[in-house]
C-alpha atoms as a PDB file:
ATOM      1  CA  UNK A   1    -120.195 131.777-172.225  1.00  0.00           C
ATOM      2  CA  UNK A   2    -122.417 132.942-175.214  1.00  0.00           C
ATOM      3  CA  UNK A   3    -123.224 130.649-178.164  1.00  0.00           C
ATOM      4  CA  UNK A   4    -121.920 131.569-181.584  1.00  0.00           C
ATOM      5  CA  UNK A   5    -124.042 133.021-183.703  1.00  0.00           C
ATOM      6  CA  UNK A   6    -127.336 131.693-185.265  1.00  0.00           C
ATOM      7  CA  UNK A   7    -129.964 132.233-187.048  1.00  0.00           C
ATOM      8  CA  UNK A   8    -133.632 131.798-185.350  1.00  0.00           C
ATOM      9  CA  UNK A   9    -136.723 130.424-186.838  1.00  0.00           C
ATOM     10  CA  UNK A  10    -140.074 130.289-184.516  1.00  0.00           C
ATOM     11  CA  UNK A  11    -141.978 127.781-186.506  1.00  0.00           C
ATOM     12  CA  UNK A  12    -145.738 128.186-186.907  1.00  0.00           C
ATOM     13  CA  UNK A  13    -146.181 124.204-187.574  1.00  0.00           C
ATOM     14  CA  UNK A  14    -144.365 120.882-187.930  1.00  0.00           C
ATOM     15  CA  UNK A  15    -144.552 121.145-191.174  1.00  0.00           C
ATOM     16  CA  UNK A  16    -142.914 124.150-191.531  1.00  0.00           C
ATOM     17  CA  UNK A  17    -140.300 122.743-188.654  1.00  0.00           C
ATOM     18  CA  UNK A  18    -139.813 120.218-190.836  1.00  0.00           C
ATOM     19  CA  UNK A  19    -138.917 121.878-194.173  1.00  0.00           C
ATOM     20  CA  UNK A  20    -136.641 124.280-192.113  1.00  0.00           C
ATOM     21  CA  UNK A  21    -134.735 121.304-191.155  1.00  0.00           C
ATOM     22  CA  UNK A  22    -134.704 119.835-194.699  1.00  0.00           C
ATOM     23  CA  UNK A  23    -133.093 122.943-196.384  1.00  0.00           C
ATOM     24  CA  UNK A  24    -130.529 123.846-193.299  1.00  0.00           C
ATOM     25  CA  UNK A  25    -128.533 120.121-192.790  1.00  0.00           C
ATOM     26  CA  UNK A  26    -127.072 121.025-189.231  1.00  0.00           C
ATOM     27  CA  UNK A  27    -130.227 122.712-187.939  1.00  0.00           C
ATOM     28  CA  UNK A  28    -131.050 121.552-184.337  1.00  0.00           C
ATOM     29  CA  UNK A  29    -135.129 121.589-182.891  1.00  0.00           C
ATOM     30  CA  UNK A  30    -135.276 123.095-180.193  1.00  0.00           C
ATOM     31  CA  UNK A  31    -138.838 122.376-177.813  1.00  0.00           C
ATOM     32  CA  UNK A  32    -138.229 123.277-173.548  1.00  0.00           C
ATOM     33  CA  UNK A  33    -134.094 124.042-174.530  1.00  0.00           C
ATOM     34  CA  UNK A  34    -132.728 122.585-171.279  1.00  0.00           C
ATOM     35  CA  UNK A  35    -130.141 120.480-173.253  1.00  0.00           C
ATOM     36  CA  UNK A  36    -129.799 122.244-176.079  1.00  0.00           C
ATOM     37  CA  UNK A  37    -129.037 125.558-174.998  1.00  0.00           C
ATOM     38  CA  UNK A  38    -126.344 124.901-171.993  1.00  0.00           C
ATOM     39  CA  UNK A  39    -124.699 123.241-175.132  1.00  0.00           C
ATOM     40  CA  UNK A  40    -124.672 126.135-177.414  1.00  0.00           C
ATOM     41  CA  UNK A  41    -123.287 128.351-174.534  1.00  0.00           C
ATOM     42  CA  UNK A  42    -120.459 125.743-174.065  1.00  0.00           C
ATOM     43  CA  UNK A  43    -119.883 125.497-177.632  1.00  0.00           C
ATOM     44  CA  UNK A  44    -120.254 121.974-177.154  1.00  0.00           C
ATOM     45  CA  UNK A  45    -122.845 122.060-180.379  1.00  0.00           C
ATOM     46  CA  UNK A  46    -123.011 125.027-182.600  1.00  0.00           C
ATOM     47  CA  UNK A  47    -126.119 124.598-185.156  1.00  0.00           C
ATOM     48  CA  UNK A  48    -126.052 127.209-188.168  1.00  0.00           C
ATOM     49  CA  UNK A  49    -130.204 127.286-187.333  1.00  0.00           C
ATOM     50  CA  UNK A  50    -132.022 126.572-184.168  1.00  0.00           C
ATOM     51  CA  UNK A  51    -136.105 126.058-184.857  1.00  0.00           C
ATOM     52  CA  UNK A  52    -138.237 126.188-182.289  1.00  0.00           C
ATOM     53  CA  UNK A  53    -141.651 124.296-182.071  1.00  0.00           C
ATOM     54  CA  UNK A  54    -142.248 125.704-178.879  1.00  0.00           C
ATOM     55  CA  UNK A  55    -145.374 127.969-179.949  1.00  0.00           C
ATOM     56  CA  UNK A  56    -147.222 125.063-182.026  1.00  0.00           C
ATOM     57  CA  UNK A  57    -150.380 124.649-180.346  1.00  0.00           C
ATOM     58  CA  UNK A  58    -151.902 120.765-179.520  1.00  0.00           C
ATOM     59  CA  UNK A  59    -147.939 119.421-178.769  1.00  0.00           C
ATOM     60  CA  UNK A  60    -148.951 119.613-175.346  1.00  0.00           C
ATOM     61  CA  UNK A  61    -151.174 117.304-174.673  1.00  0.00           C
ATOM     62  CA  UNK A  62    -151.305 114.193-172.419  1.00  0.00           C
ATOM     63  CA  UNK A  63    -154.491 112.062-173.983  1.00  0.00           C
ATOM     64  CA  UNK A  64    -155.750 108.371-173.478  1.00  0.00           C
ATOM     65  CA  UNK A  65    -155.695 106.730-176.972  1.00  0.00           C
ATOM     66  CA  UNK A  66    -157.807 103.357-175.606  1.00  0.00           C
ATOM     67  CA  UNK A  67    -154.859 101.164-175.737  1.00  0.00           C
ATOM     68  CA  UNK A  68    -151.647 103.869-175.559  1.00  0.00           C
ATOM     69  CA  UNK A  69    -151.251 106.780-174.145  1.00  0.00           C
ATOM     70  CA  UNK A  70    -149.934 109.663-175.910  1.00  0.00           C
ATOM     71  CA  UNK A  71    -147.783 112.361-175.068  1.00  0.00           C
ATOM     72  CA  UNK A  72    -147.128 114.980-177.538  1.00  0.00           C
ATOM     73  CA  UNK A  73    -144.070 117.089-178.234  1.00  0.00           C
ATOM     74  CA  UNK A  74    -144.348 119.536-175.585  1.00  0.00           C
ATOM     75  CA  UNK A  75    -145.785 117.883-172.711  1.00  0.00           C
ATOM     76  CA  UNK A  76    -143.268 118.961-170.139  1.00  0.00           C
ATOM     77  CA  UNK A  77    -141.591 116.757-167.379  1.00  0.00           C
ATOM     78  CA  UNK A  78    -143.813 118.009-164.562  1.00  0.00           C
ATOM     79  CA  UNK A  79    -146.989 117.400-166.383  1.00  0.00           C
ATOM     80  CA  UNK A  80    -145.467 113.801-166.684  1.00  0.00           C
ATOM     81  CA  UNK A  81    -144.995 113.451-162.999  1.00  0.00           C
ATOM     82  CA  UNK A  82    -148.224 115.093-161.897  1.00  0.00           C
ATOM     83  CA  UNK A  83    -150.443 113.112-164.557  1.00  0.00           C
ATOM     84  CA  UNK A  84    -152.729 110.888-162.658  1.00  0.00           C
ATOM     85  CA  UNK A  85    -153.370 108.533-166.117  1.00  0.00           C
ATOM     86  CA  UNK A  86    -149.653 108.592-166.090  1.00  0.00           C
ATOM     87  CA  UNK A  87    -149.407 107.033-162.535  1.00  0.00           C
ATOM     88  CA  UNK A  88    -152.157 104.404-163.350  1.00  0.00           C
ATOM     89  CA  UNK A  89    -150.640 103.059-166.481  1.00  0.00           C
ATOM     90  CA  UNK A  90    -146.861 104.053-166.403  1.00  0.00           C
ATOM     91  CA  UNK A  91    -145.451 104.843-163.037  1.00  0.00           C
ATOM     92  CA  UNK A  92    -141.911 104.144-163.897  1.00  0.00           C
ATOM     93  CA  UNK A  93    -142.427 107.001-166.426  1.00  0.00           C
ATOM     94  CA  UNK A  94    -144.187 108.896-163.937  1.00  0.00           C
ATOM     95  CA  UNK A  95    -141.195 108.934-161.247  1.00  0.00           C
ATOM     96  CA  UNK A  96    -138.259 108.750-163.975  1.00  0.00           C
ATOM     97  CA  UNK A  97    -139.996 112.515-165.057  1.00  0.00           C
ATOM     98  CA  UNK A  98    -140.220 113.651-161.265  1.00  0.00           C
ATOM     99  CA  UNK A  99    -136.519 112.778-160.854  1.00  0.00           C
ATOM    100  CA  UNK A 100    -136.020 114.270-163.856  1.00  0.00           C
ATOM    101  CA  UNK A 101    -133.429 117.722-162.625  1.00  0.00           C
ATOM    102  CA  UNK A 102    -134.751 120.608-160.859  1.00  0.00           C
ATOM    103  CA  UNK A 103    -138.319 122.246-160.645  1.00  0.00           C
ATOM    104  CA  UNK A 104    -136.957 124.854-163.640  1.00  0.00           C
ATOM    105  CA  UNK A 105    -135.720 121.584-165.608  1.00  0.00           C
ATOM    106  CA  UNK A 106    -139.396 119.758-165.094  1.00  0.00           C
ATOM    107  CA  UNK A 107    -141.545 122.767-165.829  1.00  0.00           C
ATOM    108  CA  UNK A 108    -139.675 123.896-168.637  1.00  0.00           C
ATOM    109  CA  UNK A 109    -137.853 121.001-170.541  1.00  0.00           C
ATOM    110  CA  UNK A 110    -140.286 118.296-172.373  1.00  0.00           C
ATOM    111  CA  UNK A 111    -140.442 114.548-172.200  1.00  0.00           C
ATOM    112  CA  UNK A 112    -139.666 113.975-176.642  1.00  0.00           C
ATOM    113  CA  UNK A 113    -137.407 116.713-176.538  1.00  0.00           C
ATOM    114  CA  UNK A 114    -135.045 114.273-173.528  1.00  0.00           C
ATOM    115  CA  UNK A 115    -135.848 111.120-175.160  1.00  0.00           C
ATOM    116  CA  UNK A 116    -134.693 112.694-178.914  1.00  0.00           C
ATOM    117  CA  UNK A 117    -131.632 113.989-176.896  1.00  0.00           C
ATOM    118  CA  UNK A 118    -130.618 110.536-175.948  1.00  0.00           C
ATOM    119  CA  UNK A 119    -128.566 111.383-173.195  1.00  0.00           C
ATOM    120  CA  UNK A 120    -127.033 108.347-171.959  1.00  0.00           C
ATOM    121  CA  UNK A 121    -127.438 109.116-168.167  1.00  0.00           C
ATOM    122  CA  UNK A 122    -131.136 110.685-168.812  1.00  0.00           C
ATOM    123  CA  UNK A 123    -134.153 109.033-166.400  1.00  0.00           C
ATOM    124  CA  UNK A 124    -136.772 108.797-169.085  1.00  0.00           C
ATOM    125  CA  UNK A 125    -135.096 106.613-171.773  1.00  0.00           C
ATOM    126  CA  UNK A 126    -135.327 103.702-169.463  1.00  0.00           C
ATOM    127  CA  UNK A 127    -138.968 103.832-168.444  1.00  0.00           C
ATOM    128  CA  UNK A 128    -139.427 104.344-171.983  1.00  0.00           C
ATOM    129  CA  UNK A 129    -137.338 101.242-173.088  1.00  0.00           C
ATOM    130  CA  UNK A 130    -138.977  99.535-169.887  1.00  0.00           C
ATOM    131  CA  UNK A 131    -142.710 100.310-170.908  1.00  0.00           C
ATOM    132  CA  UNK A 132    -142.163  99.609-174.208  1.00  0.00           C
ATOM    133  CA  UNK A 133    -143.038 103.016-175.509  1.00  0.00           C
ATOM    134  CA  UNK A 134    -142.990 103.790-179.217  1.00  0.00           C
ATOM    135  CA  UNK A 135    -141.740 106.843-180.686  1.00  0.00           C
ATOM    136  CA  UNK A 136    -143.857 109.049-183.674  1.00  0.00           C
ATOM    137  CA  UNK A 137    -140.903 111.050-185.766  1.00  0.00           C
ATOM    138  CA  UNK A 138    -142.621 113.074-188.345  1.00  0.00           C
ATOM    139  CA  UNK A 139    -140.433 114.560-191.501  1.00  0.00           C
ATOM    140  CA  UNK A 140    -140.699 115.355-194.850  1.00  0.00           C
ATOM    141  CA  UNK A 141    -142.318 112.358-195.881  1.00  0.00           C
ATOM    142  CA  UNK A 142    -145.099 111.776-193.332  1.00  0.00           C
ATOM    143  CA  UNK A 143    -144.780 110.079-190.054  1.00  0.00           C
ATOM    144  CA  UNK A 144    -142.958 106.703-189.182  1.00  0.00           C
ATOM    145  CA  UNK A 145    -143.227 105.282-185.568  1.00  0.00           C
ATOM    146  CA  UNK A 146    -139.694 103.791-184.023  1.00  0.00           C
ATOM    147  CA  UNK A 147    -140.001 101.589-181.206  1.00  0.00           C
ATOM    148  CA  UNK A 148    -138.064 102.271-177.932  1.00  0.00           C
ATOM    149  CA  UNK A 149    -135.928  99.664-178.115  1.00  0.00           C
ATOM    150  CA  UNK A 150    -134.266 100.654-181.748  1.00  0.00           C
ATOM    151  CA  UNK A 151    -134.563 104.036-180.986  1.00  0.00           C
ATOM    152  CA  UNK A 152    -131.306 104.839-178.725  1.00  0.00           C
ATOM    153  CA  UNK A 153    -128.276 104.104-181.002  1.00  0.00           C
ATOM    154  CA  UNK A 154    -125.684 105.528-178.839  1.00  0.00           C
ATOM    155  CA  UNK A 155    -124.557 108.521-176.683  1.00  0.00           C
ATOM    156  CA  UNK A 156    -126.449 111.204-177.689  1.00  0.00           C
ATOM    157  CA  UNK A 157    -127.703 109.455-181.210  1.00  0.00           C
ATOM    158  CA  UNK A 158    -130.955 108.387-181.784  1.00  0.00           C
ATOM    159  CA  UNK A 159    -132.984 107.077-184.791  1.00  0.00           C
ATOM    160  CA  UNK A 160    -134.074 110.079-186.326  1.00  0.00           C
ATOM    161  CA  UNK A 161    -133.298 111.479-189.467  1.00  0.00           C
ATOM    162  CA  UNK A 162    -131.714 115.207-189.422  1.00  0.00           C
ATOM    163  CA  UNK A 163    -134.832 116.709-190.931  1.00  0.00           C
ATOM    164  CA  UNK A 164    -137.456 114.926-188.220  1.00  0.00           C
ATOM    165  CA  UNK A 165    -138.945 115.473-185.187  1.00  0.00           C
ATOM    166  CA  UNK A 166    -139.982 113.739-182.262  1.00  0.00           C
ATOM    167  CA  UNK A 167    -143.502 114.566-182.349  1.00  0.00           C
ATOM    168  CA  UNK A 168    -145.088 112.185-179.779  1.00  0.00           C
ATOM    169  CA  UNK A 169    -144.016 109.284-177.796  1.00  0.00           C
ATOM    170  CA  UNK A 170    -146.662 106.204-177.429  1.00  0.00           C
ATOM    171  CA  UNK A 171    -146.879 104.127-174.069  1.00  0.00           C
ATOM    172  CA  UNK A 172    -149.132 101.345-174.572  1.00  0.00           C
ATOM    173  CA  UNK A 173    -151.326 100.313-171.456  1.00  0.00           C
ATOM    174  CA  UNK A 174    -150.486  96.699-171.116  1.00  0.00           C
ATOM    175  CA  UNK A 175    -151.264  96.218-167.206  1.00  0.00           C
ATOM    176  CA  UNK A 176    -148.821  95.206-165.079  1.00  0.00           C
ATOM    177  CA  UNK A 177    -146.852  97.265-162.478  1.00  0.00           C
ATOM    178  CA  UNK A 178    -143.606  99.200-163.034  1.00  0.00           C
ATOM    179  CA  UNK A 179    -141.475 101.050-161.404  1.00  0.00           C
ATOM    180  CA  UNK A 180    -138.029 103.227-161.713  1.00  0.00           C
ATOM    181  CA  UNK A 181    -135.272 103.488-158.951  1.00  0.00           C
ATOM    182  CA  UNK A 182    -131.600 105.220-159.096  1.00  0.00           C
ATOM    183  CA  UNK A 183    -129.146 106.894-157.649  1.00  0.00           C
ATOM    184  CA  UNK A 184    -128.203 110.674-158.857  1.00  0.00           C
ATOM    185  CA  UNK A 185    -124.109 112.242-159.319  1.00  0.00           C
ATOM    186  CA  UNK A 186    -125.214 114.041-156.032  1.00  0.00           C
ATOM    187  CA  UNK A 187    -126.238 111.151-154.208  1.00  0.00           C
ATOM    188  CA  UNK A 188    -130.238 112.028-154.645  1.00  0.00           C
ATOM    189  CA  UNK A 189    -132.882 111.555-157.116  1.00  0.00           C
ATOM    190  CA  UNK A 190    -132.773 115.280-158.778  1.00  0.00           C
ATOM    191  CA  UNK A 191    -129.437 115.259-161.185  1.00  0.00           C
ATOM    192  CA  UNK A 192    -128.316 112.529-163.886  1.00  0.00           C
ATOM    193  CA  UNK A 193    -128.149 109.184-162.647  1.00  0.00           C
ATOM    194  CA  UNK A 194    -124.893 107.182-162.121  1.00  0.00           C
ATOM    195  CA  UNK A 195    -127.332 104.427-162.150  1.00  0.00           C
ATOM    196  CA  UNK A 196    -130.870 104.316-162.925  1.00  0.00           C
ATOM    197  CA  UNK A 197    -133.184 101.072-163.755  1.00  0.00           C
ATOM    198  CA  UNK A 198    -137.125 101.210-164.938  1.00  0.00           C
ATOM    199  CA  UNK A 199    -138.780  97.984-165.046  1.00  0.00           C
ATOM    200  CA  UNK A 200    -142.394  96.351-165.970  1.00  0.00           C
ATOM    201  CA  UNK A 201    -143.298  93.038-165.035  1.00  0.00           C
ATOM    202  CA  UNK A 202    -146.826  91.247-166.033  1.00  0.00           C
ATOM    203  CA  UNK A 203    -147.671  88.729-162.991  1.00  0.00           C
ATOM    204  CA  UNK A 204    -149.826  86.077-163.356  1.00  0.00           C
ATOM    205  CA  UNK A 205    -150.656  83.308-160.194  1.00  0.00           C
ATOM    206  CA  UNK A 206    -147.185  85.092-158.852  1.00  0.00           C
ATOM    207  CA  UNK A 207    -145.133  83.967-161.879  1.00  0.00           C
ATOM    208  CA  UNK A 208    -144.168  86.665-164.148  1.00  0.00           C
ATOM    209  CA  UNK A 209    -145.282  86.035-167.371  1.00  0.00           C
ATOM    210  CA  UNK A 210    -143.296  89.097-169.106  1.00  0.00           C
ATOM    211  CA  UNK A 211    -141.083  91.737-168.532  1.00  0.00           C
ATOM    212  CA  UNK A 212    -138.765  94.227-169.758  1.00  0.00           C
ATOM    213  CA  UNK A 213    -136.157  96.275-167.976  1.00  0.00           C
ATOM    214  CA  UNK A 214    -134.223  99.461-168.828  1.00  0.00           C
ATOM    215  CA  UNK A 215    -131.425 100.466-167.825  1.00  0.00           C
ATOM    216  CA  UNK A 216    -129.397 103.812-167.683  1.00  0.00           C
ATOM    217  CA  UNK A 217    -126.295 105.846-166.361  1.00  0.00           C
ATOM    218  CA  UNK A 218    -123.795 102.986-166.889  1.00  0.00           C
ATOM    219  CA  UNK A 219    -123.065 102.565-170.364  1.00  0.00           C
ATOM    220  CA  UNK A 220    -122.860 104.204-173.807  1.00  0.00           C
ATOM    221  CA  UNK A 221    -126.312 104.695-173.987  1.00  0.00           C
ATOM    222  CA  UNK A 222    -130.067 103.692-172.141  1.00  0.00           C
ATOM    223  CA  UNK A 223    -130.500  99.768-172.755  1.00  0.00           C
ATOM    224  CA  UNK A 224    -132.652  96.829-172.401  1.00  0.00           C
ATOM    225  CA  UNK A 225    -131.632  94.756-170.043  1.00  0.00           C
ATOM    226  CA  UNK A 226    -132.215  91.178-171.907  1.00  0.00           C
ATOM    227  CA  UNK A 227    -130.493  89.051-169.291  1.00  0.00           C
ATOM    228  CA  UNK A 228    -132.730  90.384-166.554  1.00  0.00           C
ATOM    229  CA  UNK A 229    -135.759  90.025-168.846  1.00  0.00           C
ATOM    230  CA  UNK A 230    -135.157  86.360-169.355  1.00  0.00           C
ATOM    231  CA  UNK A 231    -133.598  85.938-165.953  1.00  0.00           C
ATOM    232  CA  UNK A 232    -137.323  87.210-164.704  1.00  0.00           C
ATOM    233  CA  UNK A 233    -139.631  86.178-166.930  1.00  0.00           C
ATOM    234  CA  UNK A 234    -141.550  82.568-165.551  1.00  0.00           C
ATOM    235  CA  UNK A 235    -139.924  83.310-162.039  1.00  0.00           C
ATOM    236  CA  UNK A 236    -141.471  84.705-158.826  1.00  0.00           C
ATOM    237  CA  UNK A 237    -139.920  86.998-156.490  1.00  0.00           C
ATOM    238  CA  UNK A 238    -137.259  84.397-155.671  1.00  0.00           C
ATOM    239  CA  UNK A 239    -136.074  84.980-159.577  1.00  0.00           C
ATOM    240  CA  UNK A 240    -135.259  88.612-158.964  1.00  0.00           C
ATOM    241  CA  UNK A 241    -131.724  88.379-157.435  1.00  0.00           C
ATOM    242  CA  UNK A 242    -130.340  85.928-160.549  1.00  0.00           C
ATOM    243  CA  UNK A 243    -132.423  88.643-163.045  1.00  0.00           C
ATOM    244  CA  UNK A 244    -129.892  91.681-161.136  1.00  0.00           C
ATOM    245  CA  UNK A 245    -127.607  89.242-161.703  1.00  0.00           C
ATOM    246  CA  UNK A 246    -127.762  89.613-165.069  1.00  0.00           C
ATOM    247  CA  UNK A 247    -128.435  93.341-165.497  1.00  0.00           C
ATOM    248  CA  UNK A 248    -125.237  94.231-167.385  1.00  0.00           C
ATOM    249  CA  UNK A 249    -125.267  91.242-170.067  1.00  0.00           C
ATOM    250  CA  UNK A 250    -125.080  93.076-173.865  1.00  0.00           C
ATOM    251  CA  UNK A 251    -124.278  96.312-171.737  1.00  0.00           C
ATOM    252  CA  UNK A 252    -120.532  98.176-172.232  1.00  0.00           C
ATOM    253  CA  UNK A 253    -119.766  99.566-168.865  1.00  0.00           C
ATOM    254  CA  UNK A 254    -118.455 103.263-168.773  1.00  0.00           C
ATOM    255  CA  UNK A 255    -115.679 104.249-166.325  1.00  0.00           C
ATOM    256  CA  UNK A 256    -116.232 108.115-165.423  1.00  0.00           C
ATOM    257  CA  UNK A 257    -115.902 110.839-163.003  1.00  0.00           C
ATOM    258  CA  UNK A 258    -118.599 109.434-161.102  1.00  0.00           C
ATOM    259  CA  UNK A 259    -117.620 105.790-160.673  1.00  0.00           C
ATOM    260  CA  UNK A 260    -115.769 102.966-161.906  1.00  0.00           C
ATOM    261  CA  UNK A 261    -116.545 100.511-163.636  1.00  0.00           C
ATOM    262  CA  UNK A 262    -116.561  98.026-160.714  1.00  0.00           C
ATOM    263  CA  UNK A 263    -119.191 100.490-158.690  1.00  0.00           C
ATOM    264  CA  UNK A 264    -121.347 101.466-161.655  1.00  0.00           C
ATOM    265  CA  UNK A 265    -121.722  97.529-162.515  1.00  0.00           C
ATOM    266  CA  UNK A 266    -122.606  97.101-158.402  1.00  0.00           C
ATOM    267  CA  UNK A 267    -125.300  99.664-158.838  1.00  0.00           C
ATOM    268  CA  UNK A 268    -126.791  99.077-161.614  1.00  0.00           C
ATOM    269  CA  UNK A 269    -127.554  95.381-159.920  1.00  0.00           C
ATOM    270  CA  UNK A 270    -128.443  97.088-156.942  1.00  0.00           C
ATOM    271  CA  UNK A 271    -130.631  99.436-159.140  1.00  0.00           C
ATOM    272  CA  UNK A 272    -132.224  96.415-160.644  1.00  0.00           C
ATOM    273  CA  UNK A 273    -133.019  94.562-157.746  1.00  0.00           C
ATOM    274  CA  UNK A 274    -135.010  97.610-156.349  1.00  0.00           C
ATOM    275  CA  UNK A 275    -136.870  98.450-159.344  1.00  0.00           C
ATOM    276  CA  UNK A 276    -138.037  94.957-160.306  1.00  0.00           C
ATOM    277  CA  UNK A 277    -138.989  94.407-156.514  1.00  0.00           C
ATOM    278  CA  UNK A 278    -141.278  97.424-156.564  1.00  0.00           C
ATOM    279  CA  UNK A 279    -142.880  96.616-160.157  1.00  0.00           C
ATOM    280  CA  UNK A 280    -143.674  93.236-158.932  1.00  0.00           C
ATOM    281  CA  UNK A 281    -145.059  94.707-155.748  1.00  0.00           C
ATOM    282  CA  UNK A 282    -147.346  96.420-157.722  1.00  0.00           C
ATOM    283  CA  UNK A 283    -148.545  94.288-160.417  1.00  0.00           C
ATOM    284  CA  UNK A 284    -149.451  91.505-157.845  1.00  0.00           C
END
């Protein structure tokens, strides 16, 4: 199908972005397009104004900050997967954006633009949520930063206003090791996941002294997992079955056309068992 009609506005700066979005409520940014254009052609969404930020130059940049790393607005998936200060400080990240769909989807769609899109089955939200990544919005009255954990509200609803944009996302280099795991709709790594878990741990003298876990696919939107987390945190490997245990506490399981609710709650404890044994594989 073609999308309705709309009017088109290739925006020189953020700025500009910005002010476009302040004057047209309903207008929808639009950075790699791999969500928001299968939409339009479905008719699922059908914004008055699209603006895209896609030509702003320095939005694509992956740069170490000291203590974060930031990742701006149009640093695509597969620069994500193939960034080697990535894959030092953030490998859950690092494999939740090389599972992340298809070559096309990686080299074309952008890390902000999937974590604004909330999507509740989307890879990245939970290594975000899991690293404890902070988002940078930017709109018509400066910038405001929006930690992970407040920032998915629900399916497809984040924390930003209607006139801003996701303009960088923060992941702070706090040691550790982390790791994501899942299983895709067609049984592999490359397509949404009916079940996907990131998770950090901190060890210290083979206790782990913190940890946060994210978790995605199952429910109305990508989630910390705060049973896990305190499940996990002062335990040693021998915690980690009583932390998958506990995966789904505070989390509304969705029946759908890819499980029930009695599988998706199975794998998202399977899910969390694997990730949390790899993270604390690599942080010892």
């Amino acid at each position: 199908m073609y999308p309705r009609s709309f009017d088109y506005v290739a925006a020189g700066s953020i700025e500009e972005a910005v002010g476009v979005l302040a004057s047209n409520p309903g207008a929808k940014v639009m950075s790699g397009g791999m969500s928001l254009i299968p939409m339009m052609k479905l008719r699922l969404l059908s914004p008055e104004t699209v603006v895209d930020i896609g030509r702003i130059g320095g939005l694509d940049t992956i740069e170490d900050k000291g203590d974060y790393i930031s990742i701006g607005a149009l640093v695509r998936h597969g620069a994500v997967a193939s960034s080697a200060l990535i894959g030092e400080h953030a490998k859950a990240l690092q494999q939740a954006a090389s599972w992340t769909g298809d070559p096309q989807v990686r080299n074309r769609g952008t890390l902000c633009g999937a974590l604004a899109h909330a999507d509740l089955a989307a890879d990245t939200p939970a290594a975000a949520l899991a690293l404890g990544a902070t988002m940078v919005a930017q709109g018509p009255g400066g910038t405001r930063e929006i930690a992970a954990a407040d920032f998915f509200v629900d399916s497809l609803m984040s924390a930003l206003s209607p006139d801003e944009i996701l303009v960088e996302a923060r992941i702070p280099k706090r040691g550790g090791g982390s790791a994501y795991d899942k299983l895709g709709r067609r049984g592999g790594h490359s397509d949404y996941a009916v079940a996907g878990v990131a998770a950090w741990v901190s060890v210290s003298d083979g206790v782990v002294a913190d940890c946060s876990i994210g978790i995605t696919g199952v429910g109305t939107k990508p989630t910390l997992a705060v049973g896990s987390m305190e499940a996990m945190t002062g335990q040693g490997a021998n915690g980690i079955t009583a932390a998958a245990d506990r995966a789904l506490e505070g989390v509304t399981v969705l029946e759908d056309l890819y499980g029930s609710e009695a599988y998706k709650s199975h794998l998202a404890k399977v899910y969390t068992r694997r990730a949390l044994e790899q993270a604390f594989a690599a942080a010892g």
